[in-house]
Protein backbone atom coordinates (compact mmCIF):
# COMPACT_ATOMS: atom_id res chain seq x y z
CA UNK A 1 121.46 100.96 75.33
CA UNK A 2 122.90 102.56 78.82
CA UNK A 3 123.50 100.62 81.71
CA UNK A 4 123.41 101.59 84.99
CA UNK A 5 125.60 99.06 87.59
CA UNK A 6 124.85 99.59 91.52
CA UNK A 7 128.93 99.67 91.56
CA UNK A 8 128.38 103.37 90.49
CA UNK A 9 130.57 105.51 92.87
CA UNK A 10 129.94 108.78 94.07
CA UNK A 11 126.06 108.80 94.84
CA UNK A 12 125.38 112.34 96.08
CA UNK A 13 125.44 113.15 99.47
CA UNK A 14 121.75 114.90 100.04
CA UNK A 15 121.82 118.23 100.96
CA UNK A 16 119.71 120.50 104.07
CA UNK A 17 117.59 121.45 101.14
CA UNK A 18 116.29 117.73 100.45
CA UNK A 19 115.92 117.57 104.24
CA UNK A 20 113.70 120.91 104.06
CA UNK A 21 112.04 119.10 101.33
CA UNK A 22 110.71 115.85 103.01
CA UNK A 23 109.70 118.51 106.28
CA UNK A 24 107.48 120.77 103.90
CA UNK A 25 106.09 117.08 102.14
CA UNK A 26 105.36 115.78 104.99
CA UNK A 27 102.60 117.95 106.06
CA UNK A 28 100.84 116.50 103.22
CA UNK A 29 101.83 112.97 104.44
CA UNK A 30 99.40 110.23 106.32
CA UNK A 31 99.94 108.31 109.11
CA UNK A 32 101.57 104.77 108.93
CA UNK A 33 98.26 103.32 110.34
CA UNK A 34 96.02 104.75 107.10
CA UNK A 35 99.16 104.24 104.36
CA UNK A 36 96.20 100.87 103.36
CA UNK A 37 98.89 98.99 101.13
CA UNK A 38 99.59 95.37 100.90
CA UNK A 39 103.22 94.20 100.55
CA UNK A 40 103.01 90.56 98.30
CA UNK A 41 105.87 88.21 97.83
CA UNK A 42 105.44 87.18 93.86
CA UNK A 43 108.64 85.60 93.10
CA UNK A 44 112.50 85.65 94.88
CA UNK A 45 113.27 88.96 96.46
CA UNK A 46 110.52 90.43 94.28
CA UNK A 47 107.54 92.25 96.09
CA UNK A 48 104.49 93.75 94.95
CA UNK A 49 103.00 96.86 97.38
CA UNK A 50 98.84 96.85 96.36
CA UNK A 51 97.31 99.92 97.45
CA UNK A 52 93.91 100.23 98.42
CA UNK A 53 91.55 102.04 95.89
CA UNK A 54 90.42 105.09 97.98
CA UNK A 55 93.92 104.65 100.11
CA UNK A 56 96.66 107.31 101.17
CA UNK A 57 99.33 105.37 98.71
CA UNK A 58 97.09 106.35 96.60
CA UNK A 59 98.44 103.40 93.67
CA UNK A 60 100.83 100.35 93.49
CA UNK A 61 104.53 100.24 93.73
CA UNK A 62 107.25 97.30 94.86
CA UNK A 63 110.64 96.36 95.27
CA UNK A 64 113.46 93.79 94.04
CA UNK A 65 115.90 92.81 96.03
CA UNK A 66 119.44 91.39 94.90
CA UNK A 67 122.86 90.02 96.33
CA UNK A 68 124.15 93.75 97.07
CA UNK A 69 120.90 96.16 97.09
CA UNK A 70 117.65 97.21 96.55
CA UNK A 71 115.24 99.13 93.53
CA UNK A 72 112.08 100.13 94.10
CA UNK A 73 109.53 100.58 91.93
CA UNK A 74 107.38 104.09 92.17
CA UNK A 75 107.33 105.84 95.48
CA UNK A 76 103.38 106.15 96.08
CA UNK A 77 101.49 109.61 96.68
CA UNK A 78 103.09 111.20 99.79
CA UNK A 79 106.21 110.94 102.16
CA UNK A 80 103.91 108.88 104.70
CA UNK A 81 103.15 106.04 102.43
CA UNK A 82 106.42 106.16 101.34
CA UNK A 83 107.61 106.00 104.52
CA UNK A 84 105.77 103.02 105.67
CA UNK A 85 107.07 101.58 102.46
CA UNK A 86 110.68 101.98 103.39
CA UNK A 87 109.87 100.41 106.67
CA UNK A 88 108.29 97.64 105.05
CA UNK A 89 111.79 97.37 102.82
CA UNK A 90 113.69 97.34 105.83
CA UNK A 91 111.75 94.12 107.35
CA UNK A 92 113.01 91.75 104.73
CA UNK A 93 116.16 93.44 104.26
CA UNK A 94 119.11 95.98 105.25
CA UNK A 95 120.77 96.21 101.92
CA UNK A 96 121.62 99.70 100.39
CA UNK A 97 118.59 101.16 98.46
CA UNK A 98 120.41 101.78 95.02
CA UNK A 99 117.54 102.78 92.74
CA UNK A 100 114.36 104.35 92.56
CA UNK A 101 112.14 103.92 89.30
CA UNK A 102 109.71 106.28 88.17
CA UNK A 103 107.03 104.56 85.85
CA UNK A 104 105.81 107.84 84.96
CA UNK A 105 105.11 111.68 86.29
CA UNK A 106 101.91 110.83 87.68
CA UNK A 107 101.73 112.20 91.22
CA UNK A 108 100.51 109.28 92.89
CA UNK A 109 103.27 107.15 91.48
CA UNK A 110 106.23 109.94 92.68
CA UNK A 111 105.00 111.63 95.71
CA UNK A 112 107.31 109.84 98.52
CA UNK A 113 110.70 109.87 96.28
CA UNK A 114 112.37 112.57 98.59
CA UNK A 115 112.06 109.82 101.50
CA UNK A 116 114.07 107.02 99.38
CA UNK A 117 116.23 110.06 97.89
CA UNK A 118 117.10 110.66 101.54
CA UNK A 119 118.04 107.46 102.48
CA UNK A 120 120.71 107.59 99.76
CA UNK A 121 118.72 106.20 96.46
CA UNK A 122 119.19 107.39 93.01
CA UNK A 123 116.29 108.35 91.26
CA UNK A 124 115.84 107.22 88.14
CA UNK A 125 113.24 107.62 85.03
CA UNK A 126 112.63 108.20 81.08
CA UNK A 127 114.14 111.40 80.35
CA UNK A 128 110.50 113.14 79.41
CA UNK A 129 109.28 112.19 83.16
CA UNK A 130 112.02 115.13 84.45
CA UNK A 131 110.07 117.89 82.57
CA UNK A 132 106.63 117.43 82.83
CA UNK A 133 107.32 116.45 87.05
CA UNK A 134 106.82 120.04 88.25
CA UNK A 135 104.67 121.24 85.51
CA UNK A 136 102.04 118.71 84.20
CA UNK A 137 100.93 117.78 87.85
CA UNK A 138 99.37 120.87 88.57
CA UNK A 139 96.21 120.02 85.74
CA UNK A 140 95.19 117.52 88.50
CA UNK A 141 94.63 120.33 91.11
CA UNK A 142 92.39 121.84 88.21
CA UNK A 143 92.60 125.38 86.71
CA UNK A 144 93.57 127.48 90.05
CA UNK A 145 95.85 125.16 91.85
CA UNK A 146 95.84 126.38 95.53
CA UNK A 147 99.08 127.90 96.71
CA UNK A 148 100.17 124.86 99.05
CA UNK A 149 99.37 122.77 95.94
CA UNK A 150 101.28 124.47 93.42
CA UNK A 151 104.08 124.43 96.44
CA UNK A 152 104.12 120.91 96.96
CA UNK A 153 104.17 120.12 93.52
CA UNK A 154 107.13 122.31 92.96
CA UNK A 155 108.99 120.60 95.37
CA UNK A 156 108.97 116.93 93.82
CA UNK A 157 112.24 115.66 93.95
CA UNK A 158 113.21 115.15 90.10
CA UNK A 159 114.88 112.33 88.79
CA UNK A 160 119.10 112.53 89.18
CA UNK A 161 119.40 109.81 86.31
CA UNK A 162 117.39 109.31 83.18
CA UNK A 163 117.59 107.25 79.73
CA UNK A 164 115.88 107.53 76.39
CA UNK A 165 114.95 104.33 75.43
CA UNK A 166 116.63 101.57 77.63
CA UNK A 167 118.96 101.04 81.25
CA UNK A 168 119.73 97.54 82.55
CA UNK A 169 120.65 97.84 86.34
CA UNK A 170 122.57 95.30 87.98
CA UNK A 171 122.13 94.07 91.38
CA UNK A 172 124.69 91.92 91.51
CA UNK A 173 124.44 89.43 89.20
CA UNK A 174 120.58 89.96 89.32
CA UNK A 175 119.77 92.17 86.13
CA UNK A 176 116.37 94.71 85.85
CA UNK A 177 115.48 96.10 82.24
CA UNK A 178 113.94 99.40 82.23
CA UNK A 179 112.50 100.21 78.79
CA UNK A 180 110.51 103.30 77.99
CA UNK A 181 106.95 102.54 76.41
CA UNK A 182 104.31 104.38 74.79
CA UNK A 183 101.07 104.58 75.51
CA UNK A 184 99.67 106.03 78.91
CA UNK A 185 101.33 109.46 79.65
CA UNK A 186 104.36 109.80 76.78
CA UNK A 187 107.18 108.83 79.12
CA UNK A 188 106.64 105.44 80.64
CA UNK A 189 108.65 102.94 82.41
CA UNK A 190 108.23 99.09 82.47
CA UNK A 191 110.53 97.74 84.39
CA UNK A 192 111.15 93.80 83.75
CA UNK A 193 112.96 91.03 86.48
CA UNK A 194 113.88 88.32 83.29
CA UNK A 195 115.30 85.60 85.92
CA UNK A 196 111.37 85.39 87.64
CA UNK A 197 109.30 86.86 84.43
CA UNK A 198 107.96 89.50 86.37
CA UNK A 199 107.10 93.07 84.90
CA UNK A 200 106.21 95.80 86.98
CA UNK A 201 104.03 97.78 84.23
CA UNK A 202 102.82 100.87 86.23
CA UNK A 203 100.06 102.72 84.16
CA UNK A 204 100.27 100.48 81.40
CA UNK A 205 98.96 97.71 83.49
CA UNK A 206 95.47 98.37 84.97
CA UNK A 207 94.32 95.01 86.99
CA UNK A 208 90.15 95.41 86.30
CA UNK A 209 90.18 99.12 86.59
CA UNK A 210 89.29 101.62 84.01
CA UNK A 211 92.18 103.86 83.51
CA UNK A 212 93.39 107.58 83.78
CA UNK A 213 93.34 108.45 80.40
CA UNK A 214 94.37 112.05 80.02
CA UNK A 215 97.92 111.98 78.75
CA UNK A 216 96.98 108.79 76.82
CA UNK A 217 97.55 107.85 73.11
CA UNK A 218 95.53 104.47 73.12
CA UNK A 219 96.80 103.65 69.56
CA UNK A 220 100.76 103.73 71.30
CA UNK A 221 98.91 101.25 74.03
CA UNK A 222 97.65 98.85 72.83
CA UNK A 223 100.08 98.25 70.68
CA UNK A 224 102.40 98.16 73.60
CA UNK A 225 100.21 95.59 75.68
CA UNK A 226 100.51 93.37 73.03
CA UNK A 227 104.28 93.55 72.61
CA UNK A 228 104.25 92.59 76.74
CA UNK A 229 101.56 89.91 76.12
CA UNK A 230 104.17 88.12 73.41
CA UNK A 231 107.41 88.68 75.54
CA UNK A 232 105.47 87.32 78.90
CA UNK A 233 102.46 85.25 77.88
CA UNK A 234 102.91 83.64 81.16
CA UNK A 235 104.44 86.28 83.40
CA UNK A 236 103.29 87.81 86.57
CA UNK A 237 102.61 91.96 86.06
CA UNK A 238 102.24 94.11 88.91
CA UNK A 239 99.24 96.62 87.71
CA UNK A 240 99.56 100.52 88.80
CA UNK A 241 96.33 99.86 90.23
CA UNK A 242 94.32 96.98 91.15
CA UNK A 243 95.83 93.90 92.11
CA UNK A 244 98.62 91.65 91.05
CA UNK A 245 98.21 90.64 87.44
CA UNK A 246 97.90 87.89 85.10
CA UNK A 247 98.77 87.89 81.30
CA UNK A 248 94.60 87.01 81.49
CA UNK A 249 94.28 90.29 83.07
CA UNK A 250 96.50 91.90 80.69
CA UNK A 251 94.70 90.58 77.98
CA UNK A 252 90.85 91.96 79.23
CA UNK A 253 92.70 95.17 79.93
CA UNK A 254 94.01 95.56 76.21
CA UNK A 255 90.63 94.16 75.26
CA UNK A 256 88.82 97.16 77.26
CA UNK A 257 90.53 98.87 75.40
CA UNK A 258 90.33 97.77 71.41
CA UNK A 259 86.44 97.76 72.74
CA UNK A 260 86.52 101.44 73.96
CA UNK A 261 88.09 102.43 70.52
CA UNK A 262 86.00 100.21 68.47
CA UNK A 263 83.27 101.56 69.89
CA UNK A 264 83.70 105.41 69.55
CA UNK A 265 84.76 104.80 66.27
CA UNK A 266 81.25 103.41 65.27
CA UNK A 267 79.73 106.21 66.66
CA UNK A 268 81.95 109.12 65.19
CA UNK A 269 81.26 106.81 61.83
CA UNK A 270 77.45 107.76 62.60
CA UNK A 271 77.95 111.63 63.20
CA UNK A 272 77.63 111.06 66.81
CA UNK A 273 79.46 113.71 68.77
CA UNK A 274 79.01 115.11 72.11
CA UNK A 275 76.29 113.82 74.28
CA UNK A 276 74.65 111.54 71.00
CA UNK A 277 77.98 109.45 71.42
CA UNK A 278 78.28 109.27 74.86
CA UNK A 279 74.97 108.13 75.11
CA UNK A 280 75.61 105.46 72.17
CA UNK A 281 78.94 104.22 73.77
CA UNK A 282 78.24 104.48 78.01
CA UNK A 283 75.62 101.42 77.74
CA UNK A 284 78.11 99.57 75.97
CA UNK A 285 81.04 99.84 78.61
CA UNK A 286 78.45 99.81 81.29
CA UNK A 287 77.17 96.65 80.13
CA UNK A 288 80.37 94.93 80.39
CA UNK A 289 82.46 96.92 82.61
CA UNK A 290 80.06 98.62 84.76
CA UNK A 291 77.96 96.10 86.40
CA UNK A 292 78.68 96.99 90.00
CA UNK A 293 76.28 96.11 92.67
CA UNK A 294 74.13 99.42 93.93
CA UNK A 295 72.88 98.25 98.04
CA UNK A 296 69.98 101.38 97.47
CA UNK A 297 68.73 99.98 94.56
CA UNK A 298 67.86 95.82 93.42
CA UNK A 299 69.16 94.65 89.76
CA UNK A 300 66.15 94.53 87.62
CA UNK A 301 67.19 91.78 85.98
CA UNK A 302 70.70 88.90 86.51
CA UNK A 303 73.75 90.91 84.70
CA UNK A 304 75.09 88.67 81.74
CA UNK A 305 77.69 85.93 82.56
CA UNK A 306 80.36 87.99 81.42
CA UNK A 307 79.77 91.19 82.64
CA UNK A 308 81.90 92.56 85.71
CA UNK A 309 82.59 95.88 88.12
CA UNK A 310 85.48 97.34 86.84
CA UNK A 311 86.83 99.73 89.37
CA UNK A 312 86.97 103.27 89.00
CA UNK A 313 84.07 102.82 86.57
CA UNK A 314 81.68 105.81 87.82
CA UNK A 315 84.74 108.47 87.74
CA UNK A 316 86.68 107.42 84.82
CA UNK A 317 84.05 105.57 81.85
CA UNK A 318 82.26 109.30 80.91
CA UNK A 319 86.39 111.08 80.50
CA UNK A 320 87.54 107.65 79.25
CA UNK A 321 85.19 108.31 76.16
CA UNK A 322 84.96 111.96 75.92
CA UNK A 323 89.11 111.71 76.06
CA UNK A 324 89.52 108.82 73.66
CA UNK A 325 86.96 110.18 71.49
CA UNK A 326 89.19 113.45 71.03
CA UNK A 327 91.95 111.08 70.69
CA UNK A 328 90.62 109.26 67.61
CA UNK A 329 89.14 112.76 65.92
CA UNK A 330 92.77 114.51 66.55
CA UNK A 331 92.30 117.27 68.64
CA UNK A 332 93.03 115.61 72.06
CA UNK A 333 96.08 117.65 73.88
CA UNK A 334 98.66 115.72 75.73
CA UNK A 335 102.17 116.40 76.89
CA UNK A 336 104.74 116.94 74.93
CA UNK A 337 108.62 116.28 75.35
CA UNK A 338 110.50 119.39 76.09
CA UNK A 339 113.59 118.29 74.41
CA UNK A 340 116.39 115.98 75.23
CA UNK A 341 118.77 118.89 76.27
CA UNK A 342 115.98 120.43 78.78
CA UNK A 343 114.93 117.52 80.41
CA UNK A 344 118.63 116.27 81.34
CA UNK A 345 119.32 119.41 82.85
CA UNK A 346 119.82 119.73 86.26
C-alpha cells in the first residue's frame, strides 16, 4: 500500500501555463448563479455537493475536512461549478486544500480540477485515470468531436499523483482510504472516511438513477457493491449522481443491476438479439424502474406498489441493455490500461 501524508513538501508551484489553462476552460464555464448544486453536512467536516440532474455541475462531488487541510472529492464538469465549489469550501473553512480525488476519467467528474490545481491542490487518482483523461473523453462528443471540444478536452489538467491499488491520506490524525475498484469505467476510486463510515463511491454509487454504462464491466460491479455493502452495511455513500445514499439504496442499485443481467441473459438464452431482446427486456426495467409520471398523457391503470422513476431512465435503459447485452455475449469494447510505465509519465 502507498501512503500519501499532507506533510508532503514541495507541492509544485503552478505555472503561467495552468493559468492559460483555467482562462481557455473557463469559456466553457457557467455562472455561479446556474452551478444548481447542494452542499450537505453528512457527518464531522464531511460534506456531500448534490448536483442537480440537468445542472451545470453536471454530477456529485464533496469534501473532508481535517485538523490541518482539506480533500475534495471530484471537481464537477467545468471551472464555474468548480469554482462555486471552492467558494463553498472556503465558507466552512480556510485550511490548505491538500488533495484532489478523481473517482474516475469521466468528464463531468474532472472538468473544474485546474481551479483546485490552482489554488495549490495535488491531484490525485488510479493510475489508469491519467491515460484515458485526454483520450477516452472525446467518444462523448461523438465521432467528429468539434475543434473547441477536442481543445478543451486536451487541456484537462491530469493527475500529478496516482496509485495502483491503494493510498491512505492523512489529514492530521484524520485518515481517508482511497482504493481502486472495478466495475464502472476500469479505473475507479472509492474513497472511504473510517472514523464517520462514510464512502464517497462516485460511479459506483448511483442513488435511483440508471447508470452510464459504456466503460462498464457489470460482472466487476456488482461484485464490488457487494464488497461495500459488507464493509458499510450501515454507512452513509455519497452517489455520483442522485442524492445522498443509504446502504438501502446501495442495495436496489446492485439489485438493478443483477435484474438487468438476469434479464438479458434470459433473452440471449432464447436467441433474442437485437430489437427481439430489447423488446423482451425494456418492459421489464420499465415496469420497475421506469414508471415516471407523463403530465400529456393519464396512467391507464395504478403502477404496482413497488415500481418507481428511476432517473435518467428515458436516455440510459435502451444503451443500458444494448451495452450490457454486448457485455454478457463478449464483444462489448471498453478501455483498456495503457500500461503502468505510460500512465505515470508526466
Amino acid at each position: 500500500m502507498d501512503e500519501i501524508g499532507v506533510t508532503i513538501t514541495g507541492m509544485r508551484t503552478r505555472t503561467a501555463a495552468l493559468l492559460l489553462i483555467l482562462l481557455f476552460l473557463s469559456t466553457f464555464a457557467f455562472s455561479a448563479d446556474t452551478a444548481d448544486f447542494t452542499v450537505k453536512k453528512i457527518g464531522e467536516g464531511i460534506y456531500a455537493a448534490i448536483g442537480a440532474d440537468g445542472g451545470k455541475a453536471g454530477s456529485n462531488a464533496g469534501f473532508i475536512v481535517g485538523s490541518n487541510g482539506v480533500v475534495v472529492v471530484d471537481t464537477f464538469e467545468g471551472v464555474g461549478p468548480a469554482r462555486d465549489l471552492l467558494a463553498e469550501i472556503r465558507k466552512i473553512t480556510n485550511l490548505p486544500i491538500r488533495f484532489v480525488v478523481n473517482t474516475h476519467y469521466h468528464l463531468d467528474h474532472t472538468g473544474g480540477n485546474a481551479v483546485f490545481a490552482e489554488a495549490g491542490a495535488t491531484i490525485l487518482a488510479q493510475c489508469n485515470l491519467r491515460g484515458w483523461l485526454r483520450t477516452e473523453n472525446l467518444k462523448f462528443f461523438g465521432a467528429n468531436p468539434k475543434p473547441e471540444q477536442k481543445a478543451m478536452v486536451e487541456a484537462l489538467v491530469l493527475p500529478d499523483e496516482v496509485y495502483s491499488d491503494a493510498v491512505d491520506i492523512y489529514l492530521g490524525t484524520r485518515q481517508i482510504k482511497v482504493r481502486y475498484m472495478l466495475g464502472h469505467t476500469g479505473g475507479d476510486s472509492v474513497v472511504t472516511v473510517p472514523d464517520a463510515d462514510v464512502v464517497f463511491g462516485g460511479d459506483l454509487v448511483w442513488q435511483k438513477h440508471l447508470p452510464n454504462l459504456i466503460d462498464a464491466t457489470t460482472s466487476d460491479w456488482v461484485k464490488t457493491l457487494e464488497k461495500l455493502l459488507a464493509d458499510h452495511p450501515s454507512g452513509t455513500f455519497v452517489s455520483g449522481h442522485g442524492d445522498v445514499a443509504s446502504a438501502a439504496d446501495v442495495r436496489d442499485f446492485h439489485d438493478y443491476l443483477v435484474i438487468l443481467r438476469d434479464a438479458i441473459t434470459k433473452a440471449q438464452s432464447a436467441g433474442k438479439s437485437d430489437q427481439a431482446l430489447m423488446d423482451a427486456v425494456l418492459p421489464q426495467l420499465k415496469e420497475k424502474y421506469g414508471n415516471c409520471p407523463d403530465a400529456t398523457t393519464p396512467p391507464a391503470a395504478p403502477a404496482p406498489p413497488t415500481a418507481t422513476c428511476w432517473g435518467f431512465f428515458k436516455p440510459f435503459s435502451m444503451r443500458n441493455i444494448s451495452q450490457t447485452a454486448a457485455e454478457l455475449k463478449g464483444t462489448k469494447k471498453v478501455p483498456i490500461p495503457l500500461g503502468e510505465g505510460t500512465a505515470l509519465s508526466k
